[in-house]
N, C-alpha and C. Protein backbone atom coordinates (compact mmCIF):
# COMPACT_ATOMS: atom_id res chain seq x y z
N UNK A 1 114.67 154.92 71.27
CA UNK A 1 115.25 155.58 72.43
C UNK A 1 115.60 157.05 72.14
N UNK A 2 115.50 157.31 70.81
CA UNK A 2 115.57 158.93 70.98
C UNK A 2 114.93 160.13 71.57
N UNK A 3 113.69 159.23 72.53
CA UNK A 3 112.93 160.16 73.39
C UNK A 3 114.23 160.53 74.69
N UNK A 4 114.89 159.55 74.88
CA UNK A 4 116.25 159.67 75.76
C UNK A 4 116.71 161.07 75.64
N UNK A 5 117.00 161.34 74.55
CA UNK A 5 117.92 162.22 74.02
C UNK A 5 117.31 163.38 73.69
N UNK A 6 115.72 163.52 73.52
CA UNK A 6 115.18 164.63 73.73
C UNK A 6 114.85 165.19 74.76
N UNK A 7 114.89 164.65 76.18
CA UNK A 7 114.10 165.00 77.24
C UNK A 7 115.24 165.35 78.30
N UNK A 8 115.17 166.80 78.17
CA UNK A 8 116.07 167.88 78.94
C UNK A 8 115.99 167.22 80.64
N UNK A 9 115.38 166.56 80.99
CA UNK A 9 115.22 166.65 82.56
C UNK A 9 115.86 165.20 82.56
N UNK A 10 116.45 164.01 81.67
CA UNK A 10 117.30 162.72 81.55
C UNK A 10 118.69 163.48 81.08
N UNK A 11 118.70 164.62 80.71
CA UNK A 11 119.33 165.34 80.42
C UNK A 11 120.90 165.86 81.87
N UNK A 12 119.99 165.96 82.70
CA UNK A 12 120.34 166.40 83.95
C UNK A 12 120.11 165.63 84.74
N UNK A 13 119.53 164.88 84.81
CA UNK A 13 119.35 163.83 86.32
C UNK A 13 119.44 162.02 85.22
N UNK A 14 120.20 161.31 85.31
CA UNK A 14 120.32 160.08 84.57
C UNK A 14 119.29 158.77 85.72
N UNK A 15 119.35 159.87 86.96
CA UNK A 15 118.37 158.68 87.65
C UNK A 15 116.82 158.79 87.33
N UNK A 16 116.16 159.68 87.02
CA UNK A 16 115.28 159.88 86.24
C UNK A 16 114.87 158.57 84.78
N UNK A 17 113.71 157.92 85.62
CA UNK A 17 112.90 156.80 84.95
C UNK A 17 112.86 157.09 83.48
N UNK A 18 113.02 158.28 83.01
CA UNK A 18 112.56 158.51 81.68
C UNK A 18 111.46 158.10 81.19
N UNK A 19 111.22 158.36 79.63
CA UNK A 19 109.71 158.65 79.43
C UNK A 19 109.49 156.88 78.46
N UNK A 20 110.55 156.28 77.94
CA UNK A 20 110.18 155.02 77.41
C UNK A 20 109.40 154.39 78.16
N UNK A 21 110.73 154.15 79.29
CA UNK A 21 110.46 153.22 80.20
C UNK A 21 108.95 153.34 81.08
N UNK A 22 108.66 154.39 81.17
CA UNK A 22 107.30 155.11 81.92
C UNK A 22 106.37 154.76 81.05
N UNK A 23 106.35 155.27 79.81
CA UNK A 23 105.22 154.82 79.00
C UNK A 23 105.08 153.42 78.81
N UNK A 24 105.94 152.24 79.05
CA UNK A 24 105.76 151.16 78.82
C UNK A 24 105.14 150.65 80.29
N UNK A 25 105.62 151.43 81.35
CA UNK A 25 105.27 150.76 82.19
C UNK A 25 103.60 151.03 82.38
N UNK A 26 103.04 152.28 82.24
CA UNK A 26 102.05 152.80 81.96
C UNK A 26 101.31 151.44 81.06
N UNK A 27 101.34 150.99 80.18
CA UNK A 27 100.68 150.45 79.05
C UNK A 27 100.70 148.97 79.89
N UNK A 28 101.29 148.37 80.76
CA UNK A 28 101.16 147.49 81.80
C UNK A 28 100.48 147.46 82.99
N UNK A 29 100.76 149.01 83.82
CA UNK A 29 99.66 149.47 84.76
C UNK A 29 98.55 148.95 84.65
N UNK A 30 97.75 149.79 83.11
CA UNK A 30 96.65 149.64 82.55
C UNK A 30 95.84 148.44 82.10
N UNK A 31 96.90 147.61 81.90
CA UNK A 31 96.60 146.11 81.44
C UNK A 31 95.68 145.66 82.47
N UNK A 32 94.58 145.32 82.66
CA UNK A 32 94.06 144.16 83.60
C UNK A 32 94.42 143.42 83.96
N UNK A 33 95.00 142.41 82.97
CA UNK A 33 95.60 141.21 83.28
C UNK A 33 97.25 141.21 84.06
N UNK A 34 97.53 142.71 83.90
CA UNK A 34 98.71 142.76 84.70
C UNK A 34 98.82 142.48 86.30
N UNK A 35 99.93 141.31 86.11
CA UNK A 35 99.88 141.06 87.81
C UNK A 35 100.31 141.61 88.48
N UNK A 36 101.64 142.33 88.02
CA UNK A 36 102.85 143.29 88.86
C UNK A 36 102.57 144.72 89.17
N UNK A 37 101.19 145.27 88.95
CA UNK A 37 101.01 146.96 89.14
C UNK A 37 101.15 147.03 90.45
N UNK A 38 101.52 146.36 91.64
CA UNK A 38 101.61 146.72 93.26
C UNK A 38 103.08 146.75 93.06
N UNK A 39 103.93 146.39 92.61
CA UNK A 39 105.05 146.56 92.39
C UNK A 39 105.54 147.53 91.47
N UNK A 40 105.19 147.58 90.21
CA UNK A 40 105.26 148.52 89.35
C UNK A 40 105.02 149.87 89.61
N UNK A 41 104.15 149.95 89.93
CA UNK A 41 103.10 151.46 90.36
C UNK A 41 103.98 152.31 91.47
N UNK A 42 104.38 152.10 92.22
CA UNK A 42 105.47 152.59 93.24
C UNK A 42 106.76 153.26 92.81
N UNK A 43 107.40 152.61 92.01
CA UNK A 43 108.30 152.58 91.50
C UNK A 43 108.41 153.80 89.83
N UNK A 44 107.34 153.99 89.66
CA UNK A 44 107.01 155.13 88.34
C UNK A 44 106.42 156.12 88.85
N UNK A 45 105.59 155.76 90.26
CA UNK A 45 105.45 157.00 91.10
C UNK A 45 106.41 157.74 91.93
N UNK A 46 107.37 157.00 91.87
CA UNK A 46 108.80 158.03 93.01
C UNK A 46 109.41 158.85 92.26
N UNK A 47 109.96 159.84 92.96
CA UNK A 47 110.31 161.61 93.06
C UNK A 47 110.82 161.49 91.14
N UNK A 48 111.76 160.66 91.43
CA UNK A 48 112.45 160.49 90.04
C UNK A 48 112.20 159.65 89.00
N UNK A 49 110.58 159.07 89.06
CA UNK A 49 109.83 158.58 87.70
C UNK A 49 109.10 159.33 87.70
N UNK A 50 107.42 159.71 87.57
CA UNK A 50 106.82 160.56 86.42
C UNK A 50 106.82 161.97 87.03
N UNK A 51 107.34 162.23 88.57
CA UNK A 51 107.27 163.43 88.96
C UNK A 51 108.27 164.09 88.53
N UNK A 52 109.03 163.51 88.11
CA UNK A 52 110.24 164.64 87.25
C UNK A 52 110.19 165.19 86.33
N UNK A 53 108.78 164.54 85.41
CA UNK A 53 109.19 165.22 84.18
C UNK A 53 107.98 166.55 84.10
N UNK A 54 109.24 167.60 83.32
CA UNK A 54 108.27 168.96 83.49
C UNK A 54 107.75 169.17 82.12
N UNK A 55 107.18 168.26 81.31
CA UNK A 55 106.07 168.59 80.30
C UNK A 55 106.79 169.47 79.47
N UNK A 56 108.25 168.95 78.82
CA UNK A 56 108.64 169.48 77.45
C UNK A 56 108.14 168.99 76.51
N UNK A 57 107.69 167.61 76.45
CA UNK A 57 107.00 167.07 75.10
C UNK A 57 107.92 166.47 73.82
N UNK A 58 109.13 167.03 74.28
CA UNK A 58 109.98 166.70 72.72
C UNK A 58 110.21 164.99 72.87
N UNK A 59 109.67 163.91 74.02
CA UNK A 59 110.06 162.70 73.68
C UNK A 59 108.87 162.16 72.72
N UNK A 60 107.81 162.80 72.68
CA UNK A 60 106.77 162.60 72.27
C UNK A 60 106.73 163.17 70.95
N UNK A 61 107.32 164.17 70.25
CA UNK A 61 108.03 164.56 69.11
C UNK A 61 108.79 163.98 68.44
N UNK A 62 109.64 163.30 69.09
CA UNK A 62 110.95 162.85 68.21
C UNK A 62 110.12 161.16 67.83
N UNK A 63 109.08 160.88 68.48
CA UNK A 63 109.19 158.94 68.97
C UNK A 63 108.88 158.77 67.39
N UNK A 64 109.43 157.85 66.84
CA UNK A 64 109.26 156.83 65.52
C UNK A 64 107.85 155.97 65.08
N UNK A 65 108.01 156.05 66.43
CA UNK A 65 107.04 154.94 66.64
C UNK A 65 105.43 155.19 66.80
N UNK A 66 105.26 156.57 67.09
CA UNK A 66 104.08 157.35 67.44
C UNK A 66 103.34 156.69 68.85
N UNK A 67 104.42 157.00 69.62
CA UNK A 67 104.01 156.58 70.90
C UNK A 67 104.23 157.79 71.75
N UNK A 68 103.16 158.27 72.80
CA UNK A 68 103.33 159.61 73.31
C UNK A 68 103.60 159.28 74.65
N UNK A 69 105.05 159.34 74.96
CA UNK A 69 105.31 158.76 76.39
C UNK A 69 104.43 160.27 77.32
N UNK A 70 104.76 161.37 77.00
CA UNK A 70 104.13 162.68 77.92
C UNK A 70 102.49 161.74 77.93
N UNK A 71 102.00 161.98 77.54
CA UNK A 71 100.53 161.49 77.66
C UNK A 71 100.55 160.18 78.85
N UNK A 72 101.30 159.63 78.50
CA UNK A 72 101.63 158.67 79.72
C UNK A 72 102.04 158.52 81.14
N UNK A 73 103.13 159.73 80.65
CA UNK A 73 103.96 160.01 82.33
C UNK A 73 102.33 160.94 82.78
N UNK A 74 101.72 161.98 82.06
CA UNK A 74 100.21 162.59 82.61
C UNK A 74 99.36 161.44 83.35
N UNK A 75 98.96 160.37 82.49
CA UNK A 75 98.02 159.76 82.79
C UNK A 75 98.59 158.55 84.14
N UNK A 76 100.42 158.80 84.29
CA UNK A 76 100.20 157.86 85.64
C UNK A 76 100.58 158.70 86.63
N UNK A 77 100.90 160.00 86.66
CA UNK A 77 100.41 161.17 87.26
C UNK A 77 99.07 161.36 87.90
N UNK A 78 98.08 160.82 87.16
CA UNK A 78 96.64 161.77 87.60
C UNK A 78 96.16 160.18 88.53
N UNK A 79 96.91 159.11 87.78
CA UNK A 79 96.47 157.34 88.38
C UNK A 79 97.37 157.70 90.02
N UNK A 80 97.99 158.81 89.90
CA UNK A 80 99.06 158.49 91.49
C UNK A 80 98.27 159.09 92.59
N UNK A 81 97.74 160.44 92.07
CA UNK A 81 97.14 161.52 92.47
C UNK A 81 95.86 161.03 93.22
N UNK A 82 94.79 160.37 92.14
CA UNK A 82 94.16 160.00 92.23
C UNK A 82 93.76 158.33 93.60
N UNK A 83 94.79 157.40 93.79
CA UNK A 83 95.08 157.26 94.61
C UNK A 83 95.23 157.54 96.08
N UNK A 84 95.75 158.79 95.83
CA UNK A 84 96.48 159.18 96.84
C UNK A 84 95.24 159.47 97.68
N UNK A 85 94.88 160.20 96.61
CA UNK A 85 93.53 160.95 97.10
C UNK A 85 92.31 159.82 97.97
N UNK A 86 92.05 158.75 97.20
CA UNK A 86 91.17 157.26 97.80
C UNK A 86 91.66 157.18 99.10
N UNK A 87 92.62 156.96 99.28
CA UNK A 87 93.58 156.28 100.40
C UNK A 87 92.95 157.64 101.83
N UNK A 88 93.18 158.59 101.21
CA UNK A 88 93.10 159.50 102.06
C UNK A 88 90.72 159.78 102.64
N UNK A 89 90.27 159.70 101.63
CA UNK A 89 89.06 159.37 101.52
C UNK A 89 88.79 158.10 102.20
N UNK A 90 89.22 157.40 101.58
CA UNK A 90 88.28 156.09 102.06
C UNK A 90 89.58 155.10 102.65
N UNK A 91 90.52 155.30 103.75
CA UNK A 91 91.89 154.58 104.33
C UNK A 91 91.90 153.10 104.37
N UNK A 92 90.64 152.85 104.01
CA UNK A 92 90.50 151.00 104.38
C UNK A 92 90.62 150.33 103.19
N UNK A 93 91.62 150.79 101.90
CA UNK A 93 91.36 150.14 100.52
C UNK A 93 90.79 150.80 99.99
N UNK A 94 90.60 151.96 99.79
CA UNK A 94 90.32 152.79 98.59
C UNK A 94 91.34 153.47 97.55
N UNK A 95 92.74 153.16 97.72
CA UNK A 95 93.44 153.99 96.93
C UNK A 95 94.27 152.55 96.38
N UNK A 96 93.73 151.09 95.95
CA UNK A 96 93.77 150.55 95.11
C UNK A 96 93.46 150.25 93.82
């Protein structure tokens, strides 16, 4: 949890998903076999999960563990975006 304690923007806002919890949820998203990403996915996409964080990097510095939550909060960033974008393209089930 010392990514907690590096990341200036949990720093200032405590409602802010932070970057553990994001990267784990991320590594579930991704899972196939995950059943819960219609639930999950919503919830790491609002104002105050991965859109908050402004790409300091130091949780991804400090982690023990060599786990890069930034790379994560990016990659369910570009999975939100990307979405967004289907939905808007193709409205009948494309931004699943």
């Amino acid at each position: 949890m010392l990514c907690y304690s590096a990341c200036p923007v949990y720093g200032l806002n405590e409602k802010f998903l932070g970057p553990a919890a994001t990267a784990l949820a991320y590594r579930y998203i991704e899972d196939s076999r995950d059943q819960g990403k219609a639930v999950r996915f919503p919830i790491v996409h609002e104002i105050e999960g991965v859109w908050e964080c402004t790409l300091v990097g130091e949780c991804s510095v400090v982690c023990p563990k060599g786990v890069d939550p930034m790379l994560a909060i990016q990659k369910t960033k570009i999975l939100g975006a990307t979405n967004a974008l289907k939905s808007l393209v193709m409205p009948r089930g494309g931004g699943k």
